[in-house]
Protein backbone atom coordinates (compact mmCIF):
# COMPACT_ATOMS: atom_id res chain seq x y z
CA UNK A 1 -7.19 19.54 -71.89
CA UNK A 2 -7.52 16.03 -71.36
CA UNK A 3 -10.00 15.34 -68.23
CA UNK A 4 -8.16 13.46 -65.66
CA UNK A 5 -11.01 12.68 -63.07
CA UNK A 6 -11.55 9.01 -62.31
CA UNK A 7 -14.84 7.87 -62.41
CA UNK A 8 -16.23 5.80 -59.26
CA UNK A 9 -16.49 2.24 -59.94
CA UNK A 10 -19.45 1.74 -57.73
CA UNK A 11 -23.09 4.17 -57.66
CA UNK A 12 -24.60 5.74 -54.43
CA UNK A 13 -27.95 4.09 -52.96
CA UNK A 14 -28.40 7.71 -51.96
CA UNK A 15 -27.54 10.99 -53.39
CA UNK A 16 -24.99 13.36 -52.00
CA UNK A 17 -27.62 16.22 -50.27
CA UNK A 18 -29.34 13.30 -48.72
CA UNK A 19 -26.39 11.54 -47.69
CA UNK A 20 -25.02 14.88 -45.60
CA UNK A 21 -27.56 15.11 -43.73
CA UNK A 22 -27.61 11.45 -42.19
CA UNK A 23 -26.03 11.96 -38.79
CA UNK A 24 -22.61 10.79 -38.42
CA UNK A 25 -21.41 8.97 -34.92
CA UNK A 26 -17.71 9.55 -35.01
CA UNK A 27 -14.20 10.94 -33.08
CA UNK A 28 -13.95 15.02 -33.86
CA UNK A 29 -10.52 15.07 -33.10
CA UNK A 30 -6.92 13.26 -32.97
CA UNK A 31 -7.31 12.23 -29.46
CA UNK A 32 -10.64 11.54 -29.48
CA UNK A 33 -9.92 9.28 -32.57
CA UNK A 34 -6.26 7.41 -30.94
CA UNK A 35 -8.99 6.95 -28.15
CA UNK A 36 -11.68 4.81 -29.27
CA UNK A 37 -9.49 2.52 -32.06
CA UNK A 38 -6.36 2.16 -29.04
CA UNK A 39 -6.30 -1.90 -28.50
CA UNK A 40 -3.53 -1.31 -25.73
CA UNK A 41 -4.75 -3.78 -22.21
CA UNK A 42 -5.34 -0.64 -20.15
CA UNK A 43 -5.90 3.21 -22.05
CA UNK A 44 -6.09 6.36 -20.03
CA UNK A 45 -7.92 9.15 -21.54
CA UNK A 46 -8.52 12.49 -19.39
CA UNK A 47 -6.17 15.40 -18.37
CA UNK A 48 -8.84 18.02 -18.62
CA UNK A 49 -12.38 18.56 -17.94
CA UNK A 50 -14.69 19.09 -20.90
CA UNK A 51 -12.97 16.79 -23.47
CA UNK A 52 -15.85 14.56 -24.09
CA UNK A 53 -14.75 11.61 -21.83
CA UNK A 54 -17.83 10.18 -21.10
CA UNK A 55 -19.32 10.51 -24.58
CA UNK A 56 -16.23 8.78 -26.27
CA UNK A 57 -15.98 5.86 -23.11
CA UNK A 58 -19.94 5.31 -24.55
CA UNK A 59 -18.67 4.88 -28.41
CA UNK A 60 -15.95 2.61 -27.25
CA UNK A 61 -18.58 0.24 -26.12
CA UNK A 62 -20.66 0.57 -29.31
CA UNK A 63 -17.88 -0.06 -31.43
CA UNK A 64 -17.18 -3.51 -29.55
CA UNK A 65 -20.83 -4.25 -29.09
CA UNK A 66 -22.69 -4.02 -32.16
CA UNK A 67 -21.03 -6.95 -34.28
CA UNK A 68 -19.43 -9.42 -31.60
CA UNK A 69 -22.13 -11.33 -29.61
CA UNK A 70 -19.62 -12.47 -27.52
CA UNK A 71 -18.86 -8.65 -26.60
CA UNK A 72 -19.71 -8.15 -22.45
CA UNK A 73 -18.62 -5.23 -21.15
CA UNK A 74 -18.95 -3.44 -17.27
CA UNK A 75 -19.26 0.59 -17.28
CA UNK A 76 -18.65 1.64 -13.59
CA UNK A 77 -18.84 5.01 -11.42
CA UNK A 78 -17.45 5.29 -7.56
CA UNK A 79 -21.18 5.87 -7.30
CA UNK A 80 -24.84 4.12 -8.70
CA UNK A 81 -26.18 7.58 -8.01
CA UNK A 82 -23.47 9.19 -10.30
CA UNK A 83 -24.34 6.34 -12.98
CA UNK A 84 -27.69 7.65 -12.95
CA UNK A 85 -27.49 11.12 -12.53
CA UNK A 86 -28.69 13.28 -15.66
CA UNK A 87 -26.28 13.62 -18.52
CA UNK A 88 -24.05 10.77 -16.87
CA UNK A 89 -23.45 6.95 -18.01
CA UNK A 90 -27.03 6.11 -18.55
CA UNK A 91 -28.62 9.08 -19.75
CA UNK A 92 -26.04 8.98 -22.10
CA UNK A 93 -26.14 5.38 -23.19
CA UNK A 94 -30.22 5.27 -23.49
CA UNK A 95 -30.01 8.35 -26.09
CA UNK A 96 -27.18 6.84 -28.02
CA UNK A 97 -27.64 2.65 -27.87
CA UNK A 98 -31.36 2.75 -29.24
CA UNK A 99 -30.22 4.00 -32.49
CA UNK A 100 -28.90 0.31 -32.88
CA UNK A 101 -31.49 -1.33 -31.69
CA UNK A 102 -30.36 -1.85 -28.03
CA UNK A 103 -32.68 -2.57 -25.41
CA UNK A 104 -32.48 -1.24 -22.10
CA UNK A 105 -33.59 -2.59 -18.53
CA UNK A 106 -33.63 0.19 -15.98
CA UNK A 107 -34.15 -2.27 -13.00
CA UNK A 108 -31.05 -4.09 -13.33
CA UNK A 109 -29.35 -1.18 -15.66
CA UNK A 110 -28.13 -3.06 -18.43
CA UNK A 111 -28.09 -2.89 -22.38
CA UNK A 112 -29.06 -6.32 -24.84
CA UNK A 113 -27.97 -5.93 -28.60
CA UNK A 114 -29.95 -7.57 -31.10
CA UNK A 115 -26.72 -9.58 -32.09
CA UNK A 116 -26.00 -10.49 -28.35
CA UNK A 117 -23.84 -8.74 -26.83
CA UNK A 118 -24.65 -6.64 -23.50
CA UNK A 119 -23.75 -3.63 -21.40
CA UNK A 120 -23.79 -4.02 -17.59
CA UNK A 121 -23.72 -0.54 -15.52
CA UNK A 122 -22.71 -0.80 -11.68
CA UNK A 123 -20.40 0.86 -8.99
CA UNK A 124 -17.52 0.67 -7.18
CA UNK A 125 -17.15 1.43 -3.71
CA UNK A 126 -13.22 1.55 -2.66
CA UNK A 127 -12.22 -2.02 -1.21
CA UNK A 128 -15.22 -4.36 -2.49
CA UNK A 129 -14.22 -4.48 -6.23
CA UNK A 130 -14.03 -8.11 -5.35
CA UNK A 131 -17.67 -8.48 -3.75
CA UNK A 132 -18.95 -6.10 -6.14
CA UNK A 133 -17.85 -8.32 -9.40
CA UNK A 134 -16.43 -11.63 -8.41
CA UNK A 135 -17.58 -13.74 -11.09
CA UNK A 136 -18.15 -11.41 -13.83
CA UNK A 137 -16.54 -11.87 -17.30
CA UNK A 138 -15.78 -8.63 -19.76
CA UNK A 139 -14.53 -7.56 -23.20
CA UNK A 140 -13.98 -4.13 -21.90
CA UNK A 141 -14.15 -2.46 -18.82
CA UNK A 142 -15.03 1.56 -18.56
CA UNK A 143 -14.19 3.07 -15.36
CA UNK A 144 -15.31 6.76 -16.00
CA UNK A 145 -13.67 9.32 -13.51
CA UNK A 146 -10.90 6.30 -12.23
CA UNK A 147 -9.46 9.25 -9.74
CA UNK A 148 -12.45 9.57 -7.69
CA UNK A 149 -11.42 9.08 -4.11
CA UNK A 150 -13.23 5.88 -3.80
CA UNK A 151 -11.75 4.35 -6.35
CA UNK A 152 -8.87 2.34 -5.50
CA UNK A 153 -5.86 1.13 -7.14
CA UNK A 154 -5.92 -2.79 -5.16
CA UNK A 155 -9.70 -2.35 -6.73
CA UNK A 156 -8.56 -1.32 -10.46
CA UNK A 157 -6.05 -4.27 -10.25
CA UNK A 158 -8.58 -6.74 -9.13
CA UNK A 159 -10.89 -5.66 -11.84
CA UNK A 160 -7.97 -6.06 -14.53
CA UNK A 161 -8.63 -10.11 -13.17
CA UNK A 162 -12.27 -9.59 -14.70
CA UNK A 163 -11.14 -9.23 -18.42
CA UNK A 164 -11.74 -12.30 -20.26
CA UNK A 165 -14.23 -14.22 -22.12
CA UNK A 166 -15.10 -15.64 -25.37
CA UNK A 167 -14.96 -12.24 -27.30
CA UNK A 168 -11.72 -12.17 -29.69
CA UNK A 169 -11.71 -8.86 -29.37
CA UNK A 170 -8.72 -7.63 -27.30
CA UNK A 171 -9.67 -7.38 -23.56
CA UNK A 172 -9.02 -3.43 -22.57
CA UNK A 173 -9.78 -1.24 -19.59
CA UNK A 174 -10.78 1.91 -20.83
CA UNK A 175 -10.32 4.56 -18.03
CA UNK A 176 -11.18 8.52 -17.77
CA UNK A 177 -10.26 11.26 -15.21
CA UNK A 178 -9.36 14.41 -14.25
CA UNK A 179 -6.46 15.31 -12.67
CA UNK A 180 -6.12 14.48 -8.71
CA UNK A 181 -3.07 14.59 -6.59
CA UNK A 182 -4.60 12.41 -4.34
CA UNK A 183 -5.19 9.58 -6.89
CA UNK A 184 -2.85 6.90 -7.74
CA UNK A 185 -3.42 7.75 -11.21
CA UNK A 186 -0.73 10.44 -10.79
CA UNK A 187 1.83 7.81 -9.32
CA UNK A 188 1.07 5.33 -12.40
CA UNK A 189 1.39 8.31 -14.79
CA UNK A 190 4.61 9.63 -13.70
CA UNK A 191 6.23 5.96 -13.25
CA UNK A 192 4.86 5.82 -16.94
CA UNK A 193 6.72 9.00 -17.99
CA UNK A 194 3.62 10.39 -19.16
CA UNK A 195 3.44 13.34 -16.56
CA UNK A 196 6.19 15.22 -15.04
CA UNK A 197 6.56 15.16 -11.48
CA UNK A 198 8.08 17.99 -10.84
CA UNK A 199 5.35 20.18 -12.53
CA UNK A 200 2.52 18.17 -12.76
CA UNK A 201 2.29 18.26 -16.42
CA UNK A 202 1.50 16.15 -19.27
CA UNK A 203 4.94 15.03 -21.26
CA UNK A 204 4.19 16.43 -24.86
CA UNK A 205 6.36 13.88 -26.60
CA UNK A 206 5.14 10.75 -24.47
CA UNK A 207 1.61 11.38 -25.31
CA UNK A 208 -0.48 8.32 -26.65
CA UNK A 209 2.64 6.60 -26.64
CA UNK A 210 2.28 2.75 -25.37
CA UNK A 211 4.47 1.35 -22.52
CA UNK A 212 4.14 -2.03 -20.73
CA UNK A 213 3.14 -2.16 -16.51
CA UNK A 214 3.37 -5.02 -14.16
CA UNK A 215 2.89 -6.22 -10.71
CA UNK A 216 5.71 -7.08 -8.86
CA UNK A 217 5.59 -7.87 -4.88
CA UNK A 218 2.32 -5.94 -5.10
CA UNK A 219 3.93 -2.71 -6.80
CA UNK A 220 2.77 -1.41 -10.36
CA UNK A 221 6.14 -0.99 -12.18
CA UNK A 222 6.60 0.36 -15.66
CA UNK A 223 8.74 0.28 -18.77
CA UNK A 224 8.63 1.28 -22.18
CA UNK A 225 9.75 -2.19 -23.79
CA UNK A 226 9.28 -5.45 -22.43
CA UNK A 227 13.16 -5.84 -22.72
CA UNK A 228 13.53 -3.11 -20.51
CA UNK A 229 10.65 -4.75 -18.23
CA UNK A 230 12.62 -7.80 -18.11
CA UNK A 231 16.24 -6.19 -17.29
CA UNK A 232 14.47 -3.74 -14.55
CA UNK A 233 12.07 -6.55 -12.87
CA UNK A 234 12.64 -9.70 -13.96
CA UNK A 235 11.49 -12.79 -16.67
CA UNK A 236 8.44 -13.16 -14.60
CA UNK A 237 7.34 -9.20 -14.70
CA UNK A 238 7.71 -9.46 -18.27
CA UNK A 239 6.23 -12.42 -18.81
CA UNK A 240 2.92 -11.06 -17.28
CA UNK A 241 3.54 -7.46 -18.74
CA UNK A 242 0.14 -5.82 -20.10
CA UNK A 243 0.06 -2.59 -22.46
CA UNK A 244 -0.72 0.50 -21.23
CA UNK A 245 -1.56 4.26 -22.87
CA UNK A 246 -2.49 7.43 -21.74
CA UNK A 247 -3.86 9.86 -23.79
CA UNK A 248 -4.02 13.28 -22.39
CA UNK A 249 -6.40 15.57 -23.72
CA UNK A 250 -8.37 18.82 -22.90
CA UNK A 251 -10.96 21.15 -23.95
CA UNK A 252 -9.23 22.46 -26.66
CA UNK A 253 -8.98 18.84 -28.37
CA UNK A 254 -13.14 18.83 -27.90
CA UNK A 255 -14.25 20.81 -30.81
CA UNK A 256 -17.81 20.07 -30.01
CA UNK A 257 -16.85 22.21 -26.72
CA UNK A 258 -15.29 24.63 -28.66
CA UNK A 259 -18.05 25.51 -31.53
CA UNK A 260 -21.56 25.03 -29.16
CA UNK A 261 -20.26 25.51 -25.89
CA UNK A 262 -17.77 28.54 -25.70
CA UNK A 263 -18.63 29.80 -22.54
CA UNK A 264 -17.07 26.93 -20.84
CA UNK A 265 -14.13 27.87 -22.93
CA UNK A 266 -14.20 31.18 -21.64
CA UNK A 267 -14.97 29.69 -17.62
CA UNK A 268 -12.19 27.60 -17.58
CA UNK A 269 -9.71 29.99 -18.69
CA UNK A 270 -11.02 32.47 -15.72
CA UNK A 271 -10.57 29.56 -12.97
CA UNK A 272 -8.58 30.51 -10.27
CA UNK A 273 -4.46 29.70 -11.34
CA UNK A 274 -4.86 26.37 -9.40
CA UNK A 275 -8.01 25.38 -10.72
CA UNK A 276 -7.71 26.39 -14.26
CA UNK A 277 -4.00 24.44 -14.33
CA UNK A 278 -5.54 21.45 -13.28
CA UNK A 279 -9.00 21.37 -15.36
CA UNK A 280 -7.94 23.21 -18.20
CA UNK A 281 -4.87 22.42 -18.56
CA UNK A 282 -4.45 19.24 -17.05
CA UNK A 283 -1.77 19.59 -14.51
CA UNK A 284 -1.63 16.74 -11.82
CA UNK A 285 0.49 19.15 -9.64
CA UNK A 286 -2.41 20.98 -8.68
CA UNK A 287 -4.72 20.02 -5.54
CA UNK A 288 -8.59 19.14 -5.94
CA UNK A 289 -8.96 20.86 -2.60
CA UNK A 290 -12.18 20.16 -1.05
CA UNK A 291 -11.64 20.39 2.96
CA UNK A 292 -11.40 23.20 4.83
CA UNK A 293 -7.62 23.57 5.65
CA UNK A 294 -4.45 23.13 3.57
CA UNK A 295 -1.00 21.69 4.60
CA UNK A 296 0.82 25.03 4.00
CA UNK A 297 -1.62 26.61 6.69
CA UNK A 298 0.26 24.88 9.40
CA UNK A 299 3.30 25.92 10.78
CA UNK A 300 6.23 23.36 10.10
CA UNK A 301 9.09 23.48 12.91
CA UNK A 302 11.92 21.46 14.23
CA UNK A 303 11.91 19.71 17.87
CA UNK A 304 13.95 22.03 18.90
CA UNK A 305 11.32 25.16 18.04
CA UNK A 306 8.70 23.73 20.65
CA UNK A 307 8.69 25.52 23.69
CA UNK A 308 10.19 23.96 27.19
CA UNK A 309 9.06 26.50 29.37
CA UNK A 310 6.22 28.28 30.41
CA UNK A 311 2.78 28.16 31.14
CA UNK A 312 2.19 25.48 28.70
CA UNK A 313 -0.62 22.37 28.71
CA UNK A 314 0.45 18.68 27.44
CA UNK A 315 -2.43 16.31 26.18
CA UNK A 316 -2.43 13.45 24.04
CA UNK A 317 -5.82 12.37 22.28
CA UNK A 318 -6.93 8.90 21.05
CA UNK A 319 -9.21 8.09 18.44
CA UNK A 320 -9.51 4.61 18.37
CA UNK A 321 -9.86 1.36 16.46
CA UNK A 322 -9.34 -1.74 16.68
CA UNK A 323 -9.03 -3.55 13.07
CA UNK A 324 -5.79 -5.39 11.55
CA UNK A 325 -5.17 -5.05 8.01
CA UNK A 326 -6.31 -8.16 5.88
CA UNK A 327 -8.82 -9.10 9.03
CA UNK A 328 -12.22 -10.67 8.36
CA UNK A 329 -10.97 -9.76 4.34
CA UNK A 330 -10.77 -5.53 5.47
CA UNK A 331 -7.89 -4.30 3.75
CA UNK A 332 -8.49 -0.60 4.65
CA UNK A 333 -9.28 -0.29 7.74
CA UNK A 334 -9.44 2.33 10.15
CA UNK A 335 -6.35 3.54 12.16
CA UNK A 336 -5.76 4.26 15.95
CA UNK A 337 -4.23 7.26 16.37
CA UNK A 338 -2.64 8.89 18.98
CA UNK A 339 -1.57 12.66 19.01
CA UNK A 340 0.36 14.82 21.65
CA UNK A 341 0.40 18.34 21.76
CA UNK A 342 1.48 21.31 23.59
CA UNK A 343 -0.81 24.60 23.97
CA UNK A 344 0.27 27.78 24.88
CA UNK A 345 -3.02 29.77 26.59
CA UNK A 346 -0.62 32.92 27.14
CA UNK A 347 -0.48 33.31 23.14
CA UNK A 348 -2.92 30.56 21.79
CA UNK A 349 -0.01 28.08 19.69
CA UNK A 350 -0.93 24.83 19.62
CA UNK A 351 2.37 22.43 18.86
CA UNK A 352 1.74 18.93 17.35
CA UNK A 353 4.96 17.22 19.09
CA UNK A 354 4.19 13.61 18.47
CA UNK A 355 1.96 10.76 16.53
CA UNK A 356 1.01 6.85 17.56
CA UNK A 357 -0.72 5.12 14.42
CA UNK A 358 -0.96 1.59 14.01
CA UNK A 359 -3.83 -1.04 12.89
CA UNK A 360 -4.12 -3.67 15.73
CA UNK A 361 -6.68 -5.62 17.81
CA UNK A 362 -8.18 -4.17 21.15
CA UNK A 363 -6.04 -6.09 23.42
CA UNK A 364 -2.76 -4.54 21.40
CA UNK A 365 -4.44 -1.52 21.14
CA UNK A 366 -5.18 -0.92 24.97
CA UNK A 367 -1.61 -1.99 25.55
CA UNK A 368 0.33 0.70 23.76
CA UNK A 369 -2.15 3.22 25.29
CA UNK A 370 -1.10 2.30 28.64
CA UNK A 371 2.82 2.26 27.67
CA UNK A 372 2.43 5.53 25.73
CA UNK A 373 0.99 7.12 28.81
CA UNK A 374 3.58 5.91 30.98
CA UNK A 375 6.76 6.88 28.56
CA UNK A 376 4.59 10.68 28.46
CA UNK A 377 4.81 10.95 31.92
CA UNK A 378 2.32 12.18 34.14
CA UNK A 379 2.59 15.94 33.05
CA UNK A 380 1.12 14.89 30.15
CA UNK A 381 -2.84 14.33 30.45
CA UNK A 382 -4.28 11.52 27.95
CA UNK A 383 -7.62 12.55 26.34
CA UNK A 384 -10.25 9.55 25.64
CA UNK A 385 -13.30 9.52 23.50
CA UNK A 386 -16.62 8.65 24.60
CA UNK A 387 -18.93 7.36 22.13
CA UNK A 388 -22.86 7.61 22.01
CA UNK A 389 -24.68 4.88 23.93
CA UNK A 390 -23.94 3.28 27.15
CA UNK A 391 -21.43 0.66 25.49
CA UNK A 392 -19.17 3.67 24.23
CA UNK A 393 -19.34 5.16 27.86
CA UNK A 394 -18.30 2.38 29.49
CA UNK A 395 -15.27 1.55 27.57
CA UNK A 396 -14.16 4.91 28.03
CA UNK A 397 -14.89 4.27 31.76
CA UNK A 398 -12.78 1.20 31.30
CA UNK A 399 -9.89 3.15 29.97
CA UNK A 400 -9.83 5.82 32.10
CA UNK A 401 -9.56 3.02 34.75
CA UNK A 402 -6.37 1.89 33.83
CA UNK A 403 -4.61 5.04 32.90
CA UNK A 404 -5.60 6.43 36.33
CA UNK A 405 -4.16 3.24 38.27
CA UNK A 406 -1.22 3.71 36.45
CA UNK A 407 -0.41 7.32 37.37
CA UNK A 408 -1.96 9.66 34.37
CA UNK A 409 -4.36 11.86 34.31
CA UNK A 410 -7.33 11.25 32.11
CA UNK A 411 -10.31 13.15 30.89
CA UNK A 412 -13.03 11.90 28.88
CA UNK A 413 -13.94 13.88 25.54
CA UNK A 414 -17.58 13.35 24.55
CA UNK A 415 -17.48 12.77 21.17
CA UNK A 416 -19.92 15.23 18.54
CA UNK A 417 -22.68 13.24 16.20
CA UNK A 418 -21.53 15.75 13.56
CA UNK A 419 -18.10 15.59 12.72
CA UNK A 420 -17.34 19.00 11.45
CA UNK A 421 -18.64 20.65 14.46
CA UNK A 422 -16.47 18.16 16.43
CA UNK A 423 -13.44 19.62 14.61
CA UNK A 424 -14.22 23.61 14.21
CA UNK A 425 -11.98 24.60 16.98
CA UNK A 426 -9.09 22.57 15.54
CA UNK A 427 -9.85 24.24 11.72
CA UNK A 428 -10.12 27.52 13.51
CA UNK A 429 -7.26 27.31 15.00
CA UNK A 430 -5.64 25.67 11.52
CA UNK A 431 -7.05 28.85 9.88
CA UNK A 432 -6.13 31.60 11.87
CA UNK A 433 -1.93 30.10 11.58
CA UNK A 434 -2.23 28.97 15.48
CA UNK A 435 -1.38 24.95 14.98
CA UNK A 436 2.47 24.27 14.59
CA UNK A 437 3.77 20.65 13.75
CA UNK A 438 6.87 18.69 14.34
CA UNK A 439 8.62 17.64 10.97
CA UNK A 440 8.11 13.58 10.49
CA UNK A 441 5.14 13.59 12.87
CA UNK A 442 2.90 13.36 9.58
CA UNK A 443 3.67 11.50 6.15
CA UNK A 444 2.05 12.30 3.10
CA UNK A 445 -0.77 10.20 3.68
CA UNK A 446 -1.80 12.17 7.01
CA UNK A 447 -1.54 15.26 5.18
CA UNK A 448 -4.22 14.06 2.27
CA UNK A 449 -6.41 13.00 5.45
CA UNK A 450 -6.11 16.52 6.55
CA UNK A 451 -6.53 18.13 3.51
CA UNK A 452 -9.34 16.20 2.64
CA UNK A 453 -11.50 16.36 5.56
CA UNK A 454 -14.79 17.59 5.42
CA UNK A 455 -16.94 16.22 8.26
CA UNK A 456 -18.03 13.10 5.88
CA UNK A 457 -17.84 9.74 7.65
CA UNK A 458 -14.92 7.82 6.97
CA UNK A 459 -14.66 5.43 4.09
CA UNK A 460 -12.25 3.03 2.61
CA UNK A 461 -10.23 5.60 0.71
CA UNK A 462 -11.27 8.92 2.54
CA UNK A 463 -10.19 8.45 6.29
CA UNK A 464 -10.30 10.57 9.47
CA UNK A 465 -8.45 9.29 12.23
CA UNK A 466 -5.83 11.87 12.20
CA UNK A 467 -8.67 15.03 12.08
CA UNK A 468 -10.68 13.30 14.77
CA UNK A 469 -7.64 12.76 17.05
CA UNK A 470 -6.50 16.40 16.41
CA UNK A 471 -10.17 17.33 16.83
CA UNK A 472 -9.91 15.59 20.47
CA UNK A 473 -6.28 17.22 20.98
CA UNK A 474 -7.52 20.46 20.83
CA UNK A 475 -11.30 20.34 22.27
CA UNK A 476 -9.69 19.06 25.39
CA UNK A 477 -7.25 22.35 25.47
CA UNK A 478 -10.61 24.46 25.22
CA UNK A 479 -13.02 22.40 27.27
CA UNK A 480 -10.25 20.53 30.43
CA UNK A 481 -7.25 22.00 30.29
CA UNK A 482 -6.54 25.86 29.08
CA UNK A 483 -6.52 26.91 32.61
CA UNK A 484 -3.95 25.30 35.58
CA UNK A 485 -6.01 23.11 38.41
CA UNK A 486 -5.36 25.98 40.79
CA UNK A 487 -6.90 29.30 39.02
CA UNK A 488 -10.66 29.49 38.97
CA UNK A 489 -12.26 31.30 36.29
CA UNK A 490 -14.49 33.37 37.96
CA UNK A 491 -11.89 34.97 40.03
CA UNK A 492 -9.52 35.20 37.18
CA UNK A 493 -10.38 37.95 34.32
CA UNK A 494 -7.28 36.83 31.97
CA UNK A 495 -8.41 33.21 32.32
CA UNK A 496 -11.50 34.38 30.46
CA UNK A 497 -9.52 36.05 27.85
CA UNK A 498 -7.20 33.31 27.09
CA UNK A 499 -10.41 30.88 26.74
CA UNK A 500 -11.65 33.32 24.08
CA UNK A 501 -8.42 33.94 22.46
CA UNK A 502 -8.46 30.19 21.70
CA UNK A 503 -12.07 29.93 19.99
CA UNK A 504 -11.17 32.97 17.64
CA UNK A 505 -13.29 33.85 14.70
CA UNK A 506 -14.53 30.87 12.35
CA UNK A 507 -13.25 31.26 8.85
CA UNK A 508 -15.66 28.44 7.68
């Protein structure tokens, strides 16, 4: 039999025992693979937690870095402390980037290649992309967990600006995540067609597939073909189109994961069904619920439901601010809010009848408080917050003033240092199915403020003007108001009872 094998053209430096045993820095799987060598402008890679994100974001960097000395690149985290933190960014980088000769500098937390090219590490906070990295120049960008909740998309869209430079290596944001409802992520993903919004789910068929996304009038649009792009949105939005690709990917595509670490296997697939949809199995859908109450613990009524009659208590509460959007360069600022309420001491309902929001100066501000009060009516008492020091107290002073010369009633609520024992009452009250709202008083983005609430201060994407305000609402029921002007409680046993029925028993 005539021996067909080929013989190699070329001899091994090394033989074949020796040569399996030199480590090997390389994708393990498909996705892993379609996610380093992707060129598209912007690549999404995430879904599910455990899928080697973090490692693979690192390799994208070496790939670009170790033979272009023109290659600059920015790795960012919502957080410097997250950069840092053991088996994050860094600690990765410093065990992988010295095999190639890369020098480190942990002051100013950057990486120098022997070629030329370097690695800068920073943050983000949500609203300062701008005076964070005006000025900088990049190959690549990594933003590792883009859903955080201080990461914003105006922030992402200014750092898109940031790609450019002498590299000819195509300029690419490289983004990983898992899932958040909250993020805008989800909204870019299901405008892409890569996740359905109906279930939260990744699209099988549309996965790694690339489309092309725009900015028009300050919206990120989408379309699969710049044709399309230009039909939908105009020459201009085509013109400008970049690439984008999501790659959605999971445990299961981590065979790492799946031969050294099984017990994370076995975790995951033992989360609670909410949990485990949306970090093993990447589902959007799914809430990353981290505050203390949930929109489907209130009560959602019509108008018409909130009672007219009885012994019932009217209060609205201000939390206040005084901040235009775009002002002194803030483009998140923090809201005044005003909400009204009913409470019923004879059963303990609270009804959320009513909402003021808006983002104005202090002379607008104090001039829909006074008009609010006065299209209330007097029945209704207005609840002001005092802040610490003496300049908080007199302002509220001030207010109280004014409301009082115009006919309300006003009581000042002293405000808490800690904000989660400021709002216990209202979660209590949340909690134990007490707190009823109008439909339309609160839009989606109230409800995430809600939801997301867990006495930290507010920040540019994490606010807390609506918990504060219902805080207020309800502390004055407790503290002012649960009893009429006339009944004293000493001389009234069921007074006593209805203050207590109102407290009830923390579920925190």
């Amino acid at each position: 039999m005539a021996n067909n094998k080929k013989e190699r053209p070329y001899s091994l430096a090394i033989d074949q025992d020796t040569l399996s045993d030199i480590p090997c820095i390389a994708p393990l799987s498909d996705k892993q693979e379609r996610f380093v060598n992707c060129k598209s402008n912007f690549v999404f890679y995430g879904g599910g937690q455990n899928a080697a994100k973090t490692y693979y974001s690192i390799m994208n960097l070496l790939v670009g870095a170790v033979d272009d000395e023109y290659f600059t690149a920015t790795v960012i985290r919502d957080s410097l402390r997250k950069v840092k933190q053991s088996g994050g960014l860094w600690d990765m980088s410093k065990k992988l980037f010295p095999k190639f000769s890369a020098t480190s500098n942990g002051i100013e937390y950057t990486f120098k290649f022997p070629i030329g090219s370097s690695i800068k590490y920073g943050h983000l906070q949500a609203g300062k992309a701008e005076e964070l990295h005006q000025g900088s120049n990049n190959t690549m960008i990594v933003v590792d967990e883009i859903c955080d909740p201080d990461i914003t998309e105006d922030d992402i869209l200014y750092l898109l600006n940031r790609l450019r430079g002498s590299s000819r290596q195509a300029k690419q944001m490289k983004a990983t995540g898992n899932p958040s409802y909250h993020s805008f992520m989800r909204v870019w993903l299901e405008k892409a067609g890569y996740v359905d919004p109906e279930t939260g789910f990744e699209i099988p068929e549309k996965n790694g597939k690339e489309v092309f996304f725009s900015v028009v009038n300050g919206e990120v649009v989408f379309a699969d073909t710049k044709k399309e792009m230009k039909e939908r949105f105009g020459e201009v939005a085509a013109k400008n189109a970049m690439t984008f690709t999501a790659i959605h990917a999971r445990i299961y595509d981590n065979p790492f994961a799946l031969k050294y670490d099984q017990m994370a296997v076995t975790t995951m697939e033992n989360f609670k069904p909410d949990e485990r949809d949306r970090l093993l199995h990447g589902c959007w859908k799914s809430t990353d619920h981290k505050g203390y109450i949930k929109k489907e613990m209130f009560h959602l009524i019509d108008r018409s439901d909130v009672p007219l009659t009885g012994n019932l208590v009217e209060v609205r509460a201000w939390d206040f601010a005084a901040s235009r959007i775009g002002e002194n360069g803030e483009m998140s600022p923090d809201a005044t809010v005003g909400i009204k309420g009913k409470y019923s001491p004879d059963t303990g309902d609270i009804y959320i009848t009513d909402m003021v929001r808006m983002f104005e100066s202090f002379a607008v501000v104090e001039e829909v408080m006074l008009r609010t009060a006065r299209e209330d009516g007097r029945q209704c008492v207005v609840s002001i917050p005092v802040d610490s020091g003496a300049a908080g107290k007199q302002v509220a002073l001030q207010r109280k003033a004014k409301l009082l010369k115009c006919g309300s009633k006003t009581v000042l609520q002293k405000t808490s240092n800690s904000k989660i024992n400021r709002a216990i009452p209202f979660i209590q009250a949340v909690q134990e199915g007490r707190v009823h709202v109008v439909r339309g008083v609160f839009e989606d983005d109230q409800w995430r403020e809600l939801e997301l609430f867990d006495g930290s201060r507010s920040t540019r994407s994490r606010k807390d003007d609506v918990p504060d305000s219902c805080a207020d609402l309800v502390n004055t029921f407790l503290d002012k108001l649960v009893i009429q002007s006339n009944v004293k409680i000493g001389s009234d046993p069921s007074a006593r009872q209805r203050l207590s029925r109102l407290g009830g028993k923390t579920l925190l």
